[in-house]
PDB file of N, CA and C in Angstrom:
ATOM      1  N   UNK A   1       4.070  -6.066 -54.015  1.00  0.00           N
ATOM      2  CA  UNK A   1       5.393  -6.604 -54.248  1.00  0.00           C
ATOM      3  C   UNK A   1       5.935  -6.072 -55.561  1.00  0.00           C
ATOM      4  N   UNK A   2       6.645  -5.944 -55.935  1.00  0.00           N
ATOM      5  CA  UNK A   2       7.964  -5.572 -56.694  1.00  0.00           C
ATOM      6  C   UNK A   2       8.513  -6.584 -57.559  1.00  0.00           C
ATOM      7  N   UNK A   3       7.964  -6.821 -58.608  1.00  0.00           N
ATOM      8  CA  UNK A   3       8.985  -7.956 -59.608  1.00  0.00           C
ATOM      9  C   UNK A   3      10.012  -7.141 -60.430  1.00  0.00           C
ATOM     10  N   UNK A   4      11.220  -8.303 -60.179  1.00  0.00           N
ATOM     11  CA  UNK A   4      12.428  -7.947 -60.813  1.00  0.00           C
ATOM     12  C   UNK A   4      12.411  -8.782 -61.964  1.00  0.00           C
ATOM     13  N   UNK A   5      13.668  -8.448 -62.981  1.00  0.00           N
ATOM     14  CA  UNK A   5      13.809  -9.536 -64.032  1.00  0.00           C
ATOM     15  C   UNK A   5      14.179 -11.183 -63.684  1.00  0.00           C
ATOM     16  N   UNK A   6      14.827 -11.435 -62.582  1.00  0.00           N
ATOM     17  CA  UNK A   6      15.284 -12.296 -62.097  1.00  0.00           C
ATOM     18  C   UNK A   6      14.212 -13.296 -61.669  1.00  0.00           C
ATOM     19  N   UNK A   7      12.911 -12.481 -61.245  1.00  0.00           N
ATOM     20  CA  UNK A   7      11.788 -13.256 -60.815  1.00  0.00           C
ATOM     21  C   UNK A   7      11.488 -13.600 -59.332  1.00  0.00           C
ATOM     22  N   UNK A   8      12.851 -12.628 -58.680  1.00  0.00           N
ATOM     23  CA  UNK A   8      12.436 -12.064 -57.306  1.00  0.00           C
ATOM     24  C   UNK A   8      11.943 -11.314 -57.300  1.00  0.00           C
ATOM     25  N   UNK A   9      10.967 -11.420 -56.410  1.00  0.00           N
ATOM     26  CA  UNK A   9      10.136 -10.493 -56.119  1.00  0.00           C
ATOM     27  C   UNK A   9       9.988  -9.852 -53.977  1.00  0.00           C
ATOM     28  N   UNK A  10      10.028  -8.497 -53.874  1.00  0.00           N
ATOM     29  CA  UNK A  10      10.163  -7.853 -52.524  1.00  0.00           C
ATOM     30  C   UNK A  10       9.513  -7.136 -52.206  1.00  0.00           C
ATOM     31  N   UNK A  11       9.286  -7.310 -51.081  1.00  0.00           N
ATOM     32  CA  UNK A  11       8.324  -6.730 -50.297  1.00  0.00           C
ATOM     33  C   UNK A  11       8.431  -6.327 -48.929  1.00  0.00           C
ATOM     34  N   UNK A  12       7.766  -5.183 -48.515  1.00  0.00           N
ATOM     35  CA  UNK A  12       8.335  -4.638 -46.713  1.00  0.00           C
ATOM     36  C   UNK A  12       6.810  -5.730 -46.027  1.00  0.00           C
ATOM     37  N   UNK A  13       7.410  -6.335 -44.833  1.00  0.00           N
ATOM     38  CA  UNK A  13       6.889  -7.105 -44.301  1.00  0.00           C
ATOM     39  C   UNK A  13       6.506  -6.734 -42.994  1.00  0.00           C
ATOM     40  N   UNK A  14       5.903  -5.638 -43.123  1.00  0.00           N
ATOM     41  CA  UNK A  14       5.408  -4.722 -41.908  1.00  0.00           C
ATOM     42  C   UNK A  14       5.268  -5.059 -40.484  1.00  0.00           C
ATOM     43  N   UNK A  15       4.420  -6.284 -40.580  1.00  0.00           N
ATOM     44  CA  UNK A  15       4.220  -7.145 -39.402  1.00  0.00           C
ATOM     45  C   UNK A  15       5.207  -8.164 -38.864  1.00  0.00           C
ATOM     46  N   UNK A  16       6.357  -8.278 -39.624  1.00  0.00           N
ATOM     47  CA  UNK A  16       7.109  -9.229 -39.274  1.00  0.00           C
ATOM     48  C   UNK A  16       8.741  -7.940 -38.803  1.00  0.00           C
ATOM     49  N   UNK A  17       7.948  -6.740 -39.403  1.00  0.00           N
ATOM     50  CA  UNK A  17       9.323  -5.884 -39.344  1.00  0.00           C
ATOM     51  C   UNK A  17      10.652  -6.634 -40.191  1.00  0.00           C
ATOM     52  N   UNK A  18      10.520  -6.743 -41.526  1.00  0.00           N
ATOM     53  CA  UNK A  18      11.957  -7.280 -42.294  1.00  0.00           C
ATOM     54  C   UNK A  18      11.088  -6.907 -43.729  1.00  0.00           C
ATOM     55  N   UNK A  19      11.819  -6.540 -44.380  1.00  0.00           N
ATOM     56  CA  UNK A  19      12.029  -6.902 -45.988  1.00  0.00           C
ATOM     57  C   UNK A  19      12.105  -8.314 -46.478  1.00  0.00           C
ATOM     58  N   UNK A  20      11.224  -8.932 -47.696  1.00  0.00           N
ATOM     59  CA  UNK A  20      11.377  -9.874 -47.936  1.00  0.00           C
ATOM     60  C   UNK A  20      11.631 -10.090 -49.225  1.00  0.00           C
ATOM     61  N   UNK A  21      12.667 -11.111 -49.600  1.00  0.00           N
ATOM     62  CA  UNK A  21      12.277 -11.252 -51.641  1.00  0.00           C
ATOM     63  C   UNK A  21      12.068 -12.741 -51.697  1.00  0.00           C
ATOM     64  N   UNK A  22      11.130 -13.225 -52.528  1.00  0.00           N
ATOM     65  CA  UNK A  22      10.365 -14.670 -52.910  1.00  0.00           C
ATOM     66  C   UNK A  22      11.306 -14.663 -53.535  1.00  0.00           C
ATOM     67  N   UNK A  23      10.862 -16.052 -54.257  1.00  0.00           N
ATOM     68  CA  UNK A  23      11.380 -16.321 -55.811  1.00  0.00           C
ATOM     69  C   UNK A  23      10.367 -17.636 -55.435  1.00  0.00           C
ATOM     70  N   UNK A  24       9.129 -17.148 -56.510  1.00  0.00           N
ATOM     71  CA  UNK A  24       8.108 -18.482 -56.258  1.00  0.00           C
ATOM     72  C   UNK A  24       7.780 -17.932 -54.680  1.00  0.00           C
ATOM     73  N   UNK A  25       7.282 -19.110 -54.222  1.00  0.00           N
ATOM     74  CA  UNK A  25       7.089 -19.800 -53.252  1.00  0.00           C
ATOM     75  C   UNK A  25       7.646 -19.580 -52.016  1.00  0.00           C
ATOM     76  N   UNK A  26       8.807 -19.161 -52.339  1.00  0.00           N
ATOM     77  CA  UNK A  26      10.113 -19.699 -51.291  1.00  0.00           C
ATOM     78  C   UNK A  26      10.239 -18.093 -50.728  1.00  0.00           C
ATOM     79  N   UNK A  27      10.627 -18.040 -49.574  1.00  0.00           N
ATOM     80  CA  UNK A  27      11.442 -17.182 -48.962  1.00  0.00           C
ATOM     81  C   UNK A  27      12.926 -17.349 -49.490  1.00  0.00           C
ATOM     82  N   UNK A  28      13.481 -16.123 -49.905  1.00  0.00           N
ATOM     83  CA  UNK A  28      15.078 -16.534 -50.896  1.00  0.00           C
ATOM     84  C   UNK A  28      15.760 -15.326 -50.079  1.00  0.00           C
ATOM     85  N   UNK A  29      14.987 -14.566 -49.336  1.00  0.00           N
ATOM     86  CA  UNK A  29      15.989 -13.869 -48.050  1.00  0.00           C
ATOM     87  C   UNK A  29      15.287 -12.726 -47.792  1.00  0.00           C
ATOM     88  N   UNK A  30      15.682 -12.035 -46.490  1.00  0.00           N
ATOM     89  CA  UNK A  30      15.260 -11.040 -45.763  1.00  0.00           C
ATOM     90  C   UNK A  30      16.067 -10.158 -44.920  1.00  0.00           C
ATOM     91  N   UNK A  31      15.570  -8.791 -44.204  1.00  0.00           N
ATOM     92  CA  UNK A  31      16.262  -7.845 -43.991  1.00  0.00           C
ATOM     93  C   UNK A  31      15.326  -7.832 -42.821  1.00  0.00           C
ATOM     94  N   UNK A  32      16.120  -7.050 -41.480  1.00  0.00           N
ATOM     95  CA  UNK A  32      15.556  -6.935 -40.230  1.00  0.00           C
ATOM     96  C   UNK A  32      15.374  -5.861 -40.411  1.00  0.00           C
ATOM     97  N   UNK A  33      14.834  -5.023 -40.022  1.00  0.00           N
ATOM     98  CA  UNK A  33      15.221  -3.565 -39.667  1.00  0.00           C
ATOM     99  C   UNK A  33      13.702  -3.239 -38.263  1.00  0.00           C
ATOM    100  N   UNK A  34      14.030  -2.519 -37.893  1.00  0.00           N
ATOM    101  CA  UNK A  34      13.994  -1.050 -36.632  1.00  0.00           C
ATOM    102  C   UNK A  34      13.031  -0.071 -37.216  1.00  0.00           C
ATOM    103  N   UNK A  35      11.907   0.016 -37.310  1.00  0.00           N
ATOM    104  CA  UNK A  35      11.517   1.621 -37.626  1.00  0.00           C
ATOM    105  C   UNK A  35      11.139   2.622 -36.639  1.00  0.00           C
ATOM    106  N   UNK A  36      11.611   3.609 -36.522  1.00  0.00           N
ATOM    107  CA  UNK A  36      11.015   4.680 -35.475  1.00  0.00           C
ATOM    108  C   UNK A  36      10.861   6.250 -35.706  1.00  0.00           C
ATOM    109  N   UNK A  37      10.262   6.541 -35.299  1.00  0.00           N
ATOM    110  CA  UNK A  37       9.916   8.434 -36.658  1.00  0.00           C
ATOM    111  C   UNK A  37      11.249   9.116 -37.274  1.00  0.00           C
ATOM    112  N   UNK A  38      11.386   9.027 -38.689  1.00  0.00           N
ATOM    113  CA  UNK A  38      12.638   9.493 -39.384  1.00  0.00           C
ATOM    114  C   UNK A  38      13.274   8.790 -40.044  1.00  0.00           C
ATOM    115  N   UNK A  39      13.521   7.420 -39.108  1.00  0.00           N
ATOM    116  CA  UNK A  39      14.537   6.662 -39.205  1.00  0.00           C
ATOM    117  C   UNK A  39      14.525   5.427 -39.052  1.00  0.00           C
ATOM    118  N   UNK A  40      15.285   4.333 -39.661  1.00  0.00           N
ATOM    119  CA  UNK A  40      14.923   2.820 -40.233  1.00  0.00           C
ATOM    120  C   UNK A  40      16.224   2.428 -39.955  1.00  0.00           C
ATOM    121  N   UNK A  41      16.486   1.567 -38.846  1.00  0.00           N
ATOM    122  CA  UNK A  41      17.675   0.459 -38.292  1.00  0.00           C
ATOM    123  C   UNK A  41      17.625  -0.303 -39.126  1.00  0.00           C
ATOM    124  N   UNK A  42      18.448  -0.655 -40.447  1.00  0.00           N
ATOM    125  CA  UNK A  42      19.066  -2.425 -40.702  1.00  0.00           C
ATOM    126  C   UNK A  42      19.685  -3.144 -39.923  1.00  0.00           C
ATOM    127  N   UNK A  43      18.785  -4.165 -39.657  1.00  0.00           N
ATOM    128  CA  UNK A  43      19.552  -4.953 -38.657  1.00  0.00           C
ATOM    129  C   UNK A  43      20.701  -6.118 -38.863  1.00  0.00           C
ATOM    130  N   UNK A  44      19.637  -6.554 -39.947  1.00  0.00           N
ATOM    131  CA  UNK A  44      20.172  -7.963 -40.074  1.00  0.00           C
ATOM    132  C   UNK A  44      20.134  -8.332 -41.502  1.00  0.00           C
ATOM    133  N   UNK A  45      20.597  -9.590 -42.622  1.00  0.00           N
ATOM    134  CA  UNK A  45      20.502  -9.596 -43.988  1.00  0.00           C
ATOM    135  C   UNK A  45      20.564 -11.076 -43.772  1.00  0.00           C
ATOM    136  N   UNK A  46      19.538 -12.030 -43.985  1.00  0.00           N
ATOM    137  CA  UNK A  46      19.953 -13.258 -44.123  1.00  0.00           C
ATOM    138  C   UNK A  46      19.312 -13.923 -45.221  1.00  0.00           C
ATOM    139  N   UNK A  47      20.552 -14.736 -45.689  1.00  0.00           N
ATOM    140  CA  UNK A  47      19.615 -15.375 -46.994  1.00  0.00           C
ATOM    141  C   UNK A  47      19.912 -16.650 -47.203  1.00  0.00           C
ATOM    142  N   UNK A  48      18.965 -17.889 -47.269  1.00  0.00           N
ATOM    143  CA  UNK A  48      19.023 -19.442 -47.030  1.00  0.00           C
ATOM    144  C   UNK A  48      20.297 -19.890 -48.010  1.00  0.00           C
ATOM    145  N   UNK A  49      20.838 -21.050 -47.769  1.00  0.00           N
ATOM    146  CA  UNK A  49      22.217 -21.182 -48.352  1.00  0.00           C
ATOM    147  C   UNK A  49      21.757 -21.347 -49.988  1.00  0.00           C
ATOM    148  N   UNK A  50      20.840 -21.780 -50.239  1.00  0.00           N
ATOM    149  CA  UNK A  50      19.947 -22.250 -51.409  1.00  0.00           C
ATOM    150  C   UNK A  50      19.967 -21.403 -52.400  1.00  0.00           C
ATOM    151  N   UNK A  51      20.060 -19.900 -51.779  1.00  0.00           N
ATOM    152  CA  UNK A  51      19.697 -18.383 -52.767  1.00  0.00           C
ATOM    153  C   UNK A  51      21.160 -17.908 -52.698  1.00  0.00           C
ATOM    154  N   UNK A  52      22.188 -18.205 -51.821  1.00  0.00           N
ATOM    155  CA  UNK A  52      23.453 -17.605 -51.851  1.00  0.00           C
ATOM    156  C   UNK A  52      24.269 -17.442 -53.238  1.00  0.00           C
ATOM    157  N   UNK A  53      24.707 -16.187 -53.791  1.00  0.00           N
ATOM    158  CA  UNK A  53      25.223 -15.997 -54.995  1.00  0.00           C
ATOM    159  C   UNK A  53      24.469 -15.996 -55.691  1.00  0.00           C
ATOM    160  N   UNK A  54      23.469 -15.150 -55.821  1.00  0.00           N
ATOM    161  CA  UNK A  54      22.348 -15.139 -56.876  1.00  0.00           C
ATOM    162  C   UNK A  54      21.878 -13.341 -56.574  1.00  0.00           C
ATOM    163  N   UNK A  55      22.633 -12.601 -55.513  1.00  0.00           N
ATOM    164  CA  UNK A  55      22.037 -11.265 -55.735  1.00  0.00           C
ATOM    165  C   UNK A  55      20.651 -10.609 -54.743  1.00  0.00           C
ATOM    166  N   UNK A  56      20.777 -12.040 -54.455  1.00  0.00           N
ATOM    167  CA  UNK A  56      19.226 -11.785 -53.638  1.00  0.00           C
ATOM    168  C   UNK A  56      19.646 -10.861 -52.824  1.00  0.00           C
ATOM    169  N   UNK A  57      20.630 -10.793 -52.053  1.00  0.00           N
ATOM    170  CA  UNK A  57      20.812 -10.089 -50.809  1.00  0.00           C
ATOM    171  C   UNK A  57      21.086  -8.259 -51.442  1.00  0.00           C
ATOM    172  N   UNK A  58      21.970  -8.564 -52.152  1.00  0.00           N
ATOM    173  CA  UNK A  58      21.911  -7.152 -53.068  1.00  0.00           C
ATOM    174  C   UNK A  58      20.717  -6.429 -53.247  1.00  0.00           C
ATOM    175  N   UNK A  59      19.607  -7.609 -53.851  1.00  0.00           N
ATOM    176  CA  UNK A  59      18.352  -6.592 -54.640  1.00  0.00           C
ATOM    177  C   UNK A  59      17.386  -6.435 -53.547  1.00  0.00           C
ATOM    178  N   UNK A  60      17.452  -7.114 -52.186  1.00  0.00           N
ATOM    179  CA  UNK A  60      16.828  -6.831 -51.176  1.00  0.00           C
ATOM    180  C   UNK A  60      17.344  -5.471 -50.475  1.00  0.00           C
ATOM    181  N   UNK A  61      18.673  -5.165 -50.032  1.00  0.00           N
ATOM    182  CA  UNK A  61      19.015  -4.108 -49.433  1.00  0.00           C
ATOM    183  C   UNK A  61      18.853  -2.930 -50.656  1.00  0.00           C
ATOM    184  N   UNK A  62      18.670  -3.597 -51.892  1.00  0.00           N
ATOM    185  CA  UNK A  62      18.860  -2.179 -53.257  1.00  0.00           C
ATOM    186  C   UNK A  62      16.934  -1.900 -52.971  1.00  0.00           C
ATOM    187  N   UNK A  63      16.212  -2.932 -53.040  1.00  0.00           N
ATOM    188  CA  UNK A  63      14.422  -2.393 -52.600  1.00  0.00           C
ATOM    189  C   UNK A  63      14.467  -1.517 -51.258  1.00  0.00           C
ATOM    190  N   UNK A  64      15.180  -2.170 -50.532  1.00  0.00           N
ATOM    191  CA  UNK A  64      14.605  -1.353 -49.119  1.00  0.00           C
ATOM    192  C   UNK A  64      15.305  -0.278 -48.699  1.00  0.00           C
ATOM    193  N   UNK A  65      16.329   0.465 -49.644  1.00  0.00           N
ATOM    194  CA  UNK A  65      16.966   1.349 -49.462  1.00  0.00           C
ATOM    195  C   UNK A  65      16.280   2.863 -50.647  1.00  0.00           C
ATOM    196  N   UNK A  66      15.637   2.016 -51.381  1.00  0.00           N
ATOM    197  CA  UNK A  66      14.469   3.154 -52.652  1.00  0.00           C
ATOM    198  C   UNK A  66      13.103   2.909 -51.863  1.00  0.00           C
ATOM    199  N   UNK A  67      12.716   2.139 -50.907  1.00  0.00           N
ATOM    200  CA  UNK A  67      11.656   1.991 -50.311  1.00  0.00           C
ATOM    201  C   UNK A  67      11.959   3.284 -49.686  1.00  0.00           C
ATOM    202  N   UNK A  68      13.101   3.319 -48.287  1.00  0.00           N
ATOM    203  CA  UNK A  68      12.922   4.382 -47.379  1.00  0.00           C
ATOM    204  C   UNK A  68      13.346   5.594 -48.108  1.00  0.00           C
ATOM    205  N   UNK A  69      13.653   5.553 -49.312  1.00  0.00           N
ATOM    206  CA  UNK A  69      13.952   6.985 -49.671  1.00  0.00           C
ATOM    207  C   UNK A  69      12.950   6.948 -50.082  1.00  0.00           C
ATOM    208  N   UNK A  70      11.694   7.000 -51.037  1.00  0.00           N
ATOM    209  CA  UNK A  70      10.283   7.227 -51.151  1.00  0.00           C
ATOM    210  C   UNK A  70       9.546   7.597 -50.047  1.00  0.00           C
ATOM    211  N   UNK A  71       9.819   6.696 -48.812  1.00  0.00           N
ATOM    212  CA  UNK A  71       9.321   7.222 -47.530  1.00  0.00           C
ATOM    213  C   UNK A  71       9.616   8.781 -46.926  1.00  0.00           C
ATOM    214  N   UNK A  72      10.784   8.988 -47.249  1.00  0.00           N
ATOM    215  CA  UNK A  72      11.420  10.494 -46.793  1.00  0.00           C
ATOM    216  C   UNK A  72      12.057   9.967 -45.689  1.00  0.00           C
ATOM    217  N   UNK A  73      12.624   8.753 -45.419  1.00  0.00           N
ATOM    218  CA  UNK A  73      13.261   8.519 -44.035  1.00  0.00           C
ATOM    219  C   UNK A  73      14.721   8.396 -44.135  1.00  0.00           C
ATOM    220  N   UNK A  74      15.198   8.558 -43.133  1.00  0.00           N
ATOM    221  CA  UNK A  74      17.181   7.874 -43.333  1.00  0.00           C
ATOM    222  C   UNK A  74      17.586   7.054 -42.741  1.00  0.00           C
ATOM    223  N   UNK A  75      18.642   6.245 -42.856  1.00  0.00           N
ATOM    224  CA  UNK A  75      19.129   4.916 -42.535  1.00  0.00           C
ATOM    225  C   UNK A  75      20.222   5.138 -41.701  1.00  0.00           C
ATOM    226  N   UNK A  76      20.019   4.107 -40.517  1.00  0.00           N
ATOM    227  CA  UNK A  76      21.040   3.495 -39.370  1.00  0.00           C
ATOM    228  C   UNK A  76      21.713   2.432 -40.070  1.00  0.00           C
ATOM    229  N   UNK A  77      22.639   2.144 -40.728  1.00  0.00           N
ATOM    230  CA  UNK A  77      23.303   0.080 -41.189  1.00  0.00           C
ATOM    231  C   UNK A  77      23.396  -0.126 -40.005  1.00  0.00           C
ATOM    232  N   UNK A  78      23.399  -1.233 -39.393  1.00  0.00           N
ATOM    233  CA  UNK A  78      23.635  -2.011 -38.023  1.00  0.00           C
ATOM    234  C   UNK A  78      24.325  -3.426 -38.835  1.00  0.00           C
ATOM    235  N   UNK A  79      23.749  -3.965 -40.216  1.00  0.00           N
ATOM    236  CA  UNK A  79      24.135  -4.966 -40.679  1.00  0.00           C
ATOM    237  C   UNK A  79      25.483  -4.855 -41.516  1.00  0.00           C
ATOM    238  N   UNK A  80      26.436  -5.717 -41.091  1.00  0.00           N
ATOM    239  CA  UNK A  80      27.374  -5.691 -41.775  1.00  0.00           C
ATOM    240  C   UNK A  80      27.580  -5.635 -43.633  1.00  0.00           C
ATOM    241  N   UNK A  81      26.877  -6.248 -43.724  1.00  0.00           N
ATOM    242  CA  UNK A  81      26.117  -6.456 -45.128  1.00  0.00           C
ATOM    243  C   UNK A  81      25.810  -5.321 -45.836  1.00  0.00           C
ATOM    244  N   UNK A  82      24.806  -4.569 -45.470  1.00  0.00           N
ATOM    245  CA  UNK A  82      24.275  -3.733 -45.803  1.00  0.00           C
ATOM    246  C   UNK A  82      25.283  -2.281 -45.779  1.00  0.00           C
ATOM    247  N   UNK A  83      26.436  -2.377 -44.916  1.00  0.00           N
ATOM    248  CA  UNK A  83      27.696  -1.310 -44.316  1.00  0.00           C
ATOM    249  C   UNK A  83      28.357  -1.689 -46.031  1.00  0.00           C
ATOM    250  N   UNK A  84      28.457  -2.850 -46.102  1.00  0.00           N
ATOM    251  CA  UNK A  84      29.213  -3.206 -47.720  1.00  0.00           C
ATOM    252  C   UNK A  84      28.815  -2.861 -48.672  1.00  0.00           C
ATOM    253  N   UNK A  85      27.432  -2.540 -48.817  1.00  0.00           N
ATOM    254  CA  UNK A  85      26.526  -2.668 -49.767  1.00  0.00           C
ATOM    255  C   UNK A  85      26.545  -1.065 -50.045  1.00  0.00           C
ATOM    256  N   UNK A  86      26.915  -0.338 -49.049  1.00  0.00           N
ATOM    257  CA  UNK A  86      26.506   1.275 -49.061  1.00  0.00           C
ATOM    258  C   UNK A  86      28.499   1.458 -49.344  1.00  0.00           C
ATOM    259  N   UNK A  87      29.218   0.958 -48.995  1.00  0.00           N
ATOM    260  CA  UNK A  87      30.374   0.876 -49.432  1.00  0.00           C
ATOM    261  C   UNK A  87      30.399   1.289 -51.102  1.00  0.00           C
ATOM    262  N   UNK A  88      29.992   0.492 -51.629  1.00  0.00           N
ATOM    263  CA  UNK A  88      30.118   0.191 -52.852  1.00  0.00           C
ATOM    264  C   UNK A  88      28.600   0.891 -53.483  1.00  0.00           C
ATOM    265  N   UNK A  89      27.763   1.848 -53.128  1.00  0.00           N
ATOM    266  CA  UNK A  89      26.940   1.949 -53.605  1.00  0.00           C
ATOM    267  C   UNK A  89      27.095   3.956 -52.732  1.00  0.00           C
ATOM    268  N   UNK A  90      27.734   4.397 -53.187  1.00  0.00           N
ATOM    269  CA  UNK A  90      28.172   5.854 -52.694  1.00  0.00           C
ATOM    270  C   UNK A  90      26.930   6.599 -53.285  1.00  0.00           C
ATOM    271  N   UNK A  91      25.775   6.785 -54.163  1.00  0.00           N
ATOM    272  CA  UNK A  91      25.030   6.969 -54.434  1.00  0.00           C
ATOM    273  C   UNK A  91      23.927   7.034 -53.773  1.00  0.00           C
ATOM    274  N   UNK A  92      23.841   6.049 -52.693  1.00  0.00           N
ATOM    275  CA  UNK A  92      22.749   5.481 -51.699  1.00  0.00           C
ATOM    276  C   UNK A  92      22.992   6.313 -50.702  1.00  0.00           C
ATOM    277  N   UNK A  93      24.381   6.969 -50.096  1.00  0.00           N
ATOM    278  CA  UNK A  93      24.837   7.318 -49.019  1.00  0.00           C
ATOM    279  C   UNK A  93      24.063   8.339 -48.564  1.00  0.00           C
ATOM    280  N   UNK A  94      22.930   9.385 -49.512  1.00  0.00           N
ATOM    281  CA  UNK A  94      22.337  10.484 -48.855  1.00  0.00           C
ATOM    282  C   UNK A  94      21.232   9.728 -47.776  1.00  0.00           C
ATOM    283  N   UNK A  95      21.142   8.439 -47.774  1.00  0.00           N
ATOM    284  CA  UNK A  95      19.768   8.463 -46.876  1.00  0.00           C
ATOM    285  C   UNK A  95      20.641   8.354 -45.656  1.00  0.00           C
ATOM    286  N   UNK A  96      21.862   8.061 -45.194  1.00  0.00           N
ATOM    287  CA  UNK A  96      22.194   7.890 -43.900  1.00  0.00           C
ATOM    288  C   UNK A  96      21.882   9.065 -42.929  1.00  0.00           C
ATOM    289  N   UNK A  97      21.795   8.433 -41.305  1.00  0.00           N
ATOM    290  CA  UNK A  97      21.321   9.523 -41.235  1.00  0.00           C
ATOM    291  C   UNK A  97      22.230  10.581 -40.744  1.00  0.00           C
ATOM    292  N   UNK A  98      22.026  11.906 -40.411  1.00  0.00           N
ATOM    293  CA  UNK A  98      22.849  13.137 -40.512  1.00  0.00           C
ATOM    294  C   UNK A  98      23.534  12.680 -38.998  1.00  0.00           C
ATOM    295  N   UNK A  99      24.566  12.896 -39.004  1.00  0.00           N
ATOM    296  CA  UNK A  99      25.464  12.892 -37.536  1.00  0.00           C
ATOM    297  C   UNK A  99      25.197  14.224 -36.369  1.00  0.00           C
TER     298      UNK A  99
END
């Protein structure tokens, strides 16, 4: 796992297929995704109302987007969320994948 300053901490959840970030104890949100040779589907971004406005969802799609680029893989968004997140994060845009 991955500690941030915030004291979330993330992790790829292999067996469950999602990205996860704690804080403590707690599940404070997660990412679906798809893997298949190359390439990594985001599916989904959900985060309990409890963690809402705190970034979680940010520093989860910001881990699992330096995860698959370490991997050498490129990204499908399927999640609306994550379509926003690459919006505003034009930097990230080389992992999409090639058309």
């Amino acid at each position: 796992m991955t500690e941030q300053p915030s004291k979330l901490r993330f992790h790829d959840n292999t067996d469950a297929r999602r990205y996860e970030a704690h804080l403590g104890d707690e599940l404070a949100g997660l990412l679906e995704y798809h893997a298949q040779p190359g390439l990594v589907t985001l599916l989904h971004t959900e985060v309990p109302r409890a963690f809402e406005g705190q970034g979680v969802a940010s520093g989860l799609i910001g881990f699992a987007l330096e995860d698959i680029r370490e991997r050498g893989l490129q990204v499908l968004p399927v999640c609306p969320f994550v379509i926003a997140y690459l919006e505003r994060h034009p930097e990230q845009r080389d992992l999409l994948r090639d058309r």
